[in-house]
Protein backbone atom coordinates (compact mmCIF):
# COMPACT_ATOMS: atom_id res chain seq x y z
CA UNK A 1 0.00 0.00 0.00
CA UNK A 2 1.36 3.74 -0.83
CA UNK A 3 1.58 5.53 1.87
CA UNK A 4 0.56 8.81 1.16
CA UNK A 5 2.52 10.82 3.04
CA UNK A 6 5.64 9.08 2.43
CA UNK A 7 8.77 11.59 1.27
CA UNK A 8 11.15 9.83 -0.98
CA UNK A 9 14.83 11.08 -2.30
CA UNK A 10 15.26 10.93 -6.13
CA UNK A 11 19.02 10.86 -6.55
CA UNK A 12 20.30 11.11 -9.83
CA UNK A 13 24.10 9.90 -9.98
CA UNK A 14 24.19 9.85 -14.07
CA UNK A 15 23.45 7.22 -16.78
CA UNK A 16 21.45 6.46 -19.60
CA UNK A 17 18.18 7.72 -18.15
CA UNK A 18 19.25 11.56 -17.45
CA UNK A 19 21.25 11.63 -21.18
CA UNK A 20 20.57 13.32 -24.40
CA UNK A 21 21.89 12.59 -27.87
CA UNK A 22 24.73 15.24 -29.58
CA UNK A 23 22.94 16.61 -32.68
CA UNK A 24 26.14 17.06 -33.93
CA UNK A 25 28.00 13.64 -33.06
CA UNK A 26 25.10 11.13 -32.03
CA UNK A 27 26.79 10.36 -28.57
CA UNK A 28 25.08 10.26 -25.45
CA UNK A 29 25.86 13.02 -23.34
CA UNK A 30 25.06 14.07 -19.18
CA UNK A 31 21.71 17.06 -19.09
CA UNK A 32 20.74 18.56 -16.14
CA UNK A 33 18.30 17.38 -14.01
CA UNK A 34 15.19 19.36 -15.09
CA UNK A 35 15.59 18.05 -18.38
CA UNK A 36 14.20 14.74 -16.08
CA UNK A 37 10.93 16.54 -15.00
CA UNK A 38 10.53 18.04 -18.33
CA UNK A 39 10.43 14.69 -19.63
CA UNK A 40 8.51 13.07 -16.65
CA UNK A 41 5.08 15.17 -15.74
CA UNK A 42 4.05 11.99 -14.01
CA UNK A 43 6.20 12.50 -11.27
CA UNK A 44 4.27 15.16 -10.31
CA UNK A 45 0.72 12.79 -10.14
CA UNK A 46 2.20 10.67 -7.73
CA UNK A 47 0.09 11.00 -4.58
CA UNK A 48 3.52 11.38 -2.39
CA UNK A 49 6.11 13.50 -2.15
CA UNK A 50 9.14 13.29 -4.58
CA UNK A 51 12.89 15.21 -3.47
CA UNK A 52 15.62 15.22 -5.85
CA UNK A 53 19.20 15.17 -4.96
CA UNK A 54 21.78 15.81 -7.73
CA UNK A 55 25.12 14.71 -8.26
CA UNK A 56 26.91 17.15 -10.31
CA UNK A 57 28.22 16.93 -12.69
CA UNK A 58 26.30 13.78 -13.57
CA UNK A 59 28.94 10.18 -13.67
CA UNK A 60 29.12 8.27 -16.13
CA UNK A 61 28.25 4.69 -14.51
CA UNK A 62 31.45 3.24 -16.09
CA UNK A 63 33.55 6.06 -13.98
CA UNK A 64 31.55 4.62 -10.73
CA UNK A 65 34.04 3.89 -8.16
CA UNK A 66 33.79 3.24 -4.33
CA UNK A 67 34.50 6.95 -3.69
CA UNK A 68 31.37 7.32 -5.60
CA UNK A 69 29.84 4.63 -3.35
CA UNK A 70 30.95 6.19 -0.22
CA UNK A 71 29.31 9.54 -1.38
CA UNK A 72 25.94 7.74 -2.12
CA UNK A 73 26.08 6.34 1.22
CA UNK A 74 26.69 9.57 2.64
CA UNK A 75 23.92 11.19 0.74
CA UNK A 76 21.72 8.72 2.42
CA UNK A 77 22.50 8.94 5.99
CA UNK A 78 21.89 12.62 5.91
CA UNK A 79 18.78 12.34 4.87
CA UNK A 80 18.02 8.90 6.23
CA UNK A 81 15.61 10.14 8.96
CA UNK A 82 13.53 12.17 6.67
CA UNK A 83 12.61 10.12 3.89
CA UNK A 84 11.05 6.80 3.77
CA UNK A 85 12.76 5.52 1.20
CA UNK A 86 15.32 6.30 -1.65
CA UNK A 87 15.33 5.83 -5.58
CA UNK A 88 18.75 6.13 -6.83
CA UNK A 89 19.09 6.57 -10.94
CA UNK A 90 22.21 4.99 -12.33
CA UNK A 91 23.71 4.15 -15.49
CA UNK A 92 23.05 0.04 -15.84
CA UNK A 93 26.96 -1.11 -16.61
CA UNK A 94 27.56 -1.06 -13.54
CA UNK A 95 24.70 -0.96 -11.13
CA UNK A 96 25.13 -4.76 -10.31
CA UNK A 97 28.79 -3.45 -8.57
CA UNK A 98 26.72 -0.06 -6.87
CA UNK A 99 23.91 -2.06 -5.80
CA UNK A 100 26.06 -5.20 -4.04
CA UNK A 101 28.28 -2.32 -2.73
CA UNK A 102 25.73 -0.54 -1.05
CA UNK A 103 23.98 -3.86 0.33
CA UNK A 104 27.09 -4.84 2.29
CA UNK A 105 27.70 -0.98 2.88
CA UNK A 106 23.80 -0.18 4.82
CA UNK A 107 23.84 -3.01 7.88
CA UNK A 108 20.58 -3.73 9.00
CA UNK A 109 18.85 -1.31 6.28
CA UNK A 110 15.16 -0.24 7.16
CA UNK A 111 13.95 1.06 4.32
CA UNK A 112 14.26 0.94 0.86
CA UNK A 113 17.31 2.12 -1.53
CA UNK A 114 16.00 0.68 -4.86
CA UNK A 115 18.37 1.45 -8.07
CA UNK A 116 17.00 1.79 -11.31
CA UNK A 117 17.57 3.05 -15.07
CA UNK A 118 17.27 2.87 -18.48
CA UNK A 119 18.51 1.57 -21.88
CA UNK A 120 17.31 4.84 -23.97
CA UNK A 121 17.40 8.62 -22.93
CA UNK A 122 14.09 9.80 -20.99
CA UNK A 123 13.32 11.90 -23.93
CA UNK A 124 13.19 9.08 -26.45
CA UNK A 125 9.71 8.13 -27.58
CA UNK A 126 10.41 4.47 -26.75
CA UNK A 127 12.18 5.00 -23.19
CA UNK A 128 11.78 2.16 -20.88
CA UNK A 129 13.09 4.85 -18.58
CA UNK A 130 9.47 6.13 -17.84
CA UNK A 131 7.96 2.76 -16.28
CA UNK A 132 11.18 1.96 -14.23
CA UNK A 133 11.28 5.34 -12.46
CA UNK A 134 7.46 5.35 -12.00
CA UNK A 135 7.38 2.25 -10.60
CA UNK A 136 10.77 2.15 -8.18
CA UNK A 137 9.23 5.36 -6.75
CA UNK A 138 6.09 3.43 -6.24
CA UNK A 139 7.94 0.71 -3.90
CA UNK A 140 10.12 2.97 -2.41
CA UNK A 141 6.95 4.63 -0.72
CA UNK A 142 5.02 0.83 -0.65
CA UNK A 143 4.57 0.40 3.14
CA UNK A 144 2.50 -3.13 4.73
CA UNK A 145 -0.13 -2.71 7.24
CA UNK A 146 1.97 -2.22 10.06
CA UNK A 147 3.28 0.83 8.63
CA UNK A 148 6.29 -0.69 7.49
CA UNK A 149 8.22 -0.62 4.25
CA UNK A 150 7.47 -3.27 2.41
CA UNK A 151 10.94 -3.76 0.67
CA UNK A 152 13.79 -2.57 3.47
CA UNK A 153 16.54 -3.57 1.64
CA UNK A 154 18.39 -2.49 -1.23
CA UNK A 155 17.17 -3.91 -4.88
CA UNK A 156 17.62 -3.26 -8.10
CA UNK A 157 14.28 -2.61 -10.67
CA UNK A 158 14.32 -2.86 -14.42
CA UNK A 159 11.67 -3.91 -16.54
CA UNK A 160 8.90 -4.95 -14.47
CA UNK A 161 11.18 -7.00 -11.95
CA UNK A 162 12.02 -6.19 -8.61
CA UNK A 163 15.57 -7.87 -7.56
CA UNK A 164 17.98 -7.82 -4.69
CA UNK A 165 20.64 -5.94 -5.51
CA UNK A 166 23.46 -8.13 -4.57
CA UNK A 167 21.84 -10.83 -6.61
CA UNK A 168 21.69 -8.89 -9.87
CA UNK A 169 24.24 -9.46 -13.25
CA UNK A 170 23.39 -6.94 -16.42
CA UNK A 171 22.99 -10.01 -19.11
CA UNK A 172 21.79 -7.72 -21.99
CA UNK A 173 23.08 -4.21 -23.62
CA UNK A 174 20.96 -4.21 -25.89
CA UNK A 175 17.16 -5.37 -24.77
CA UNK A 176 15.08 -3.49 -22.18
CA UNK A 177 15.49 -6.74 -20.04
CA UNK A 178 18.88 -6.21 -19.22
CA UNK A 179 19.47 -8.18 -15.62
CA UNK A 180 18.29 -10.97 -13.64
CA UNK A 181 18.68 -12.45 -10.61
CA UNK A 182 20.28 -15.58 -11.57
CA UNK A 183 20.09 -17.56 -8.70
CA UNK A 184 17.78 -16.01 -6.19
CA UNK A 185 13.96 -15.40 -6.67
CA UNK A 186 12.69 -12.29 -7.71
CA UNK A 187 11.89 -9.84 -5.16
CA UNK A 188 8.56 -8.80 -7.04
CA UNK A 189 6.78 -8.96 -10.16
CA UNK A 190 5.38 -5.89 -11.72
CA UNK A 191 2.21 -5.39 -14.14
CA UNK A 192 -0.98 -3.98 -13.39
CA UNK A 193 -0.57 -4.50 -9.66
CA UNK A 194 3.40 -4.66 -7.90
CA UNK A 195 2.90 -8.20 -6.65
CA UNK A 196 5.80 -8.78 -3.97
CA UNK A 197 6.94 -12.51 -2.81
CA UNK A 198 7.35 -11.43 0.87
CA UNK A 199 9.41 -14.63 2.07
CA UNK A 200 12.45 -13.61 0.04
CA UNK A 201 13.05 -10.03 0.62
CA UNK A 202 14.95 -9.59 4.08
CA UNK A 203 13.81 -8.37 7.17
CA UNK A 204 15.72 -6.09 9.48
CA UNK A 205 15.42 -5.68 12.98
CA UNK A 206 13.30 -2.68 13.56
CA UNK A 207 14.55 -1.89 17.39
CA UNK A 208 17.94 -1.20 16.34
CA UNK A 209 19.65 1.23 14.28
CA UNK A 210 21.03 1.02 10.87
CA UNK A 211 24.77 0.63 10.03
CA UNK A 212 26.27 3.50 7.83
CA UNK A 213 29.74 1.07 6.50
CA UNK A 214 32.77 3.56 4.71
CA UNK A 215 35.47 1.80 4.80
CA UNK A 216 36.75 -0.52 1.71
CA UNK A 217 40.00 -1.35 0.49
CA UNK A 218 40.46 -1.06 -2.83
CA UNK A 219 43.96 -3.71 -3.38
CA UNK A 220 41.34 -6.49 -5.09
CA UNK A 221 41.60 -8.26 -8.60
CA UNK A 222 39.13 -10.41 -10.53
CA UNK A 223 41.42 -12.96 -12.17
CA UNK A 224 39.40 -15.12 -14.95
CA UNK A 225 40.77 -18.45 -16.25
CA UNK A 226 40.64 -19.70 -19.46
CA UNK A 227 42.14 -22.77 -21.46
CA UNK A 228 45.69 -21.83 -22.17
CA UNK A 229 46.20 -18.71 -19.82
CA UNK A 230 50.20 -18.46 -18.63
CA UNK A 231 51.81 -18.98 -15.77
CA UNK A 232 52.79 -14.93 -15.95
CA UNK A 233 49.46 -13.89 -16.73
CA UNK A 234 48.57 -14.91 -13.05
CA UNK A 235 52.13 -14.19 -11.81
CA UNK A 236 50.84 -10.46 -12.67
CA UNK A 237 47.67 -10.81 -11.21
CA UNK A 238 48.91 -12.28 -7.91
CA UNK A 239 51.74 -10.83 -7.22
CA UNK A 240 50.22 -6.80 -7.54
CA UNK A 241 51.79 -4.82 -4.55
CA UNK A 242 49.32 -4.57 -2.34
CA UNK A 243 47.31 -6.90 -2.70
CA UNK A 244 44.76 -8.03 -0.29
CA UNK A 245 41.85 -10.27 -2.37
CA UNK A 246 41.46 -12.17 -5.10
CA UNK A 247 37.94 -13.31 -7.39
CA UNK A 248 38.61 -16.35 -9.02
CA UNK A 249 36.56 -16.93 -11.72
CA UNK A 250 36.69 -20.51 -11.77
CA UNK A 251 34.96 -23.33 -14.38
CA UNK A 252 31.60 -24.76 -13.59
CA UNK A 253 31.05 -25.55 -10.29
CA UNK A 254 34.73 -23.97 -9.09
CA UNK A 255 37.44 -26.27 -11.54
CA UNK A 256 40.53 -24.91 -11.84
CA UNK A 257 43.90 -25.86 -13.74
CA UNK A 258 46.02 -28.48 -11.32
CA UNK A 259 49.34 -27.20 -13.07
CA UNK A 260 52.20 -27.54 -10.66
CA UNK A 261 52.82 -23.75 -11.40
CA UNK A 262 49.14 -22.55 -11.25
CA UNK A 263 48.73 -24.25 -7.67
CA UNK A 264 52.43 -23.03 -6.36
CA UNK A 265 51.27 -19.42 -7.58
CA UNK A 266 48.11 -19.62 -5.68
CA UNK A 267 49.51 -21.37 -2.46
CA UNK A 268 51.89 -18.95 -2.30
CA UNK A 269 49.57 -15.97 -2.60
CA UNK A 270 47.65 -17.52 0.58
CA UNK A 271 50.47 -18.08 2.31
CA UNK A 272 51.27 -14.45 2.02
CA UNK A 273 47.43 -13.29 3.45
CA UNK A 274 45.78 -12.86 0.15
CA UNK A 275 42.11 -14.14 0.44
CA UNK A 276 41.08 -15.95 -2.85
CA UNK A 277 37.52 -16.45 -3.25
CA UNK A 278 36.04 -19.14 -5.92
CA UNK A 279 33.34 -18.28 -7.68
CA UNK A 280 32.12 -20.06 -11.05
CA UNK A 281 32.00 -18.25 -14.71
CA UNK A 282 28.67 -19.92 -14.95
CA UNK A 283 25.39 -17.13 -14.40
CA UNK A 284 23.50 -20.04 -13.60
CA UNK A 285 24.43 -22.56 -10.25
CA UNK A 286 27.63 -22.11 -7.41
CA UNK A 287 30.60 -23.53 -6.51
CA UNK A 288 30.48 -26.98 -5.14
CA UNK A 289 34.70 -27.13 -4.85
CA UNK A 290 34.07 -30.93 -3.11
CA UNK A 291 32.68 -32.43 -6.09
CA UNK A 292 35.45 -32.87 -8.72
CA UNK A 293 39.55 -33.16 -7.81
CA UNK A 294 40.30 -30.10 -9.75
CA UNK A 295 37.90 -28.04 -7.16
CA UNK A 296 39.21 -29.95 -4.32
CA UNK A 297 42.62 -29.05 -4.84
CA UNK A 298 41.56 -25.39 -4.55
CA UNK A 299 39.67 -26.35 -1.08
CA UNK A 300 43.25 -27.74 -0.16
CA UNK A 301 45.49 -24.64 -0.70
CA UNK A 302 42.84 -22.56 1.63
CA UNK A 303 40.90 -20.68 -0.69
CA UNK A 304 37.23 -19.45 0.25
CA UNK A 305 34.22 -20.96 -1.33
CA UNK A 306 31.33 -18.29 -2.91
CA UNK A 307 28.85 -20.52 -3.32
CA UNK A 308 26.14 -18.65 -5.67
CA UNK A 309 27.76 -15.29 -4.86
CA UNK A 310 28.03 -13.43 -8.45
CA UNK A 311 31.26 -11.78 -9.15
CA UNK A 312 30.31 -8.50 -8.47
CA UNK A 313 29.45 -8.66 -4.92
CA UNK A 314 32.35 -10.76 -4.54
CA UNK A 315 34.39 -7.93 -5.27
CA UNK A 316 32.14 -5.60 -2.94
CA UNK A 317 32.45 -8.47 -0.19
CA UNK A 318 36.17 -8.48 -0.19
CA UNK A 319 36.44 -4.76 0.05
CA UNK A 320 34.75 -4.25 2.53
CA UNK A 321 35.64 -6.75 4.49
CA UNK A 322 39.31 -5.51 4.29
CA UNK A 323 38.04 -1.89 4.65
CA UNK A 324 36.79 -2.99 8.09
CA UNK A 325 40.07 -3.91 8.86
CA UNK A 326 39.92 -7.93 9.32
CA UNK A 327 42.75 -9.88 9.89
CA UNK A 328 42.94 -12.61 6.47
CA UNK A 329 41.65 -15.52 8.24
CA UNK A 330 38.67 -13.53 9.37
CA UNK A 331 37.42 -12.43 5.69
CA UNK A 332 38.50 -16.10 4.39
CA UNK A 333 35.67 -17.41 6.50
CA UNK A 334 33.14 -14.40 6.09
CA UNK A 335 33.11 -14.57 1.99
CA UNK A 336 31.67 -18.16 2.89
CA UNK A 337 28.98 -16.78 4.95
CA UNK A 338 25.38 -15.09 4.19
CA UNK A 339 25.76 -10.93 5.69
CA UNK A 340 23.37 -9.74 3.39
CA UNK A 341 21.69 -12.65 1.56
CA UNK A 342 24.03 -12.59 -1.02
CA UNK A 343 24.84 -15.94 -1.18
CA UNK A 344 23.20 -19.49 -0.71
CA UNK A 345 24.82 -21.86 1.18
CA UNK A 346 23.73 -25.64 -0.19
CA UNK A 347 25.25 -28.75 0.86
């Protein structure tokens, strides 16, 4: 139910959405934000109040960075005690990274922080941008009959389906469905009603306050295999100075290479408190590192199963964990663990 009274915070960080076209060139460039309401007079029918909060200049979603992250963050626990919830625009390359960033950033979240964008311009005829700003608003204000948001956490909407946002992967750059939610249900469905499936989305504990989270070490690297890589392309990735985490993007269900110089390298970098975390190329099923000897030999050296965890909140994970200054042991056994349903732990 829309609570009519509910004040929610529009920010506009950049993208898609909030671009026009060059007459001159045909590129996409950042407008200003009243070329948004110029384009959207439904804003103004909503029966609850909208606020807008501009970054500026606007950021391109491929410059996004956790700098960026910690800003949004910020912007949010200023205003966290006068809004009921917040819609944050965002250019869609990388909202999966924003939106599993800010999940693991906002501990024990009470209300919602729903991301959401657009494939074409707001002023294009055909804009999906229209419905998906419309509608996030919508469930930002949705409250249940006990006067409580009906979606505390923070999710990602595009094209009629509500997602967590730690759960999301962009899969498309060219259709209006761009993401899913691989492996984890859909939050809600929209069409002519916003139908919600209430036992998936989390609940937070209502007596205590919510976590602002700002620290995050950057020193990570996502390190994919593939048949024939060299022993000094991951030399190079794991020996970086610095370096505190690695995402191994492993085959199928978390198979890797048993070459005597591939397992020395990776020994090695455990040995010297890197954290390697396994996760599977595959957008579809986790890491089950028991079930072949290739993926047990990786269980052996020390590194961290991610179960279902998708690469980008791997990355988020690991930074954060470090940012909170853990010793390695610590954030080997917390990648393997649920903080903010991120991950699904089966057998």
């Amino acid at each position: 139910m829309i609570d009519r009274n509910a004040n929610v915070l529009l920010m506009y960080t950049g993208g898609t959405i909030g671009m026009v076209e060059n007459a001159d060139t045909g590129a996409l460039e950042p407008f200003n934000f009243s070329h948004l309401y110029a384009n959207m007079p439904e804003i103004k029918r909503l029966k609850f109040n909208v606020e807008s909060y501009l970054f500026d200049p606007p950021i391109d979603s491929s410059d996004m960075s956790p700098s960026i992250w910690q800003h949004i963050v910020h912007v949010i626990e200023n205003h966290y005690n006068e809004f009921d919830g917040f819609v944050i625009l965002h250019g869609t390359d990388t909202m999966a990274y924003t939106a599993s960033a800010l999940s693991l950033m906002l501990d024990n979240l009470t209300k919602p922080v729903i991301l959401t964008g657009s494939q074409l311009p707001i002023g294009k005829l055909r804009t999906d941008g229209k419905e998906n700003l419309i509608t996030a608003l919508e469930i930002a204000a949705d409250k249940d009959a006990t006067g409580h948001p009906i979606v505390p956490e923070v999710c990602v909407y595009m094209q009629n389906l509500l997602m967590r946002g730690n759960r999301t992967a962009k899969i498309n750059a060219n259709n209006f469905s761009a993401f899913t939610s691989p492996n984890y249900p859909y939050l809600g469905e929209a069409g002519l009603n916003i139908r919600y499936s209430d036992q998936f989305i989390l609940r937070p504990d209502y007596d205590k306050a919510v976590n602002f989270n700002y620290a995050m070490d950057p020193h990570m690297v996502i390190l994919k295999l593939f048949p024939g890589i060299t022993e000094e392309v991951v030399r190079a990735h794991l020996t970086i100075p610095g370096l505190k985490g690695v995402v191994l993007e492993t085959y199928g269900t978390g198979n890797c290479p048993i070459y005597p110089w591939f397992t020395d390298l990776l020994y090695d970098a455990i040995e010297r408190g890197v954290v390697i975390v396994n996760v599977t190329q595959c957008l579809y099923g986790g890491v089950e590192m028991h079930r072949y000897e290739n993926g047990q030999r990786l269980e052996k050296l020390g590194a961290a199963s991610g179960y279902d965890i998708t690469t980008e909140a791997a990355l988020a994970k690991l930074m954060i964990l470090f940012g909170e200054g853990r010793a390695p042991a610590e954030v080997n056994r917390l990648v393997s663990v649920s903080l903010r349903g991120e991950l699904t732990i089966r057998g």
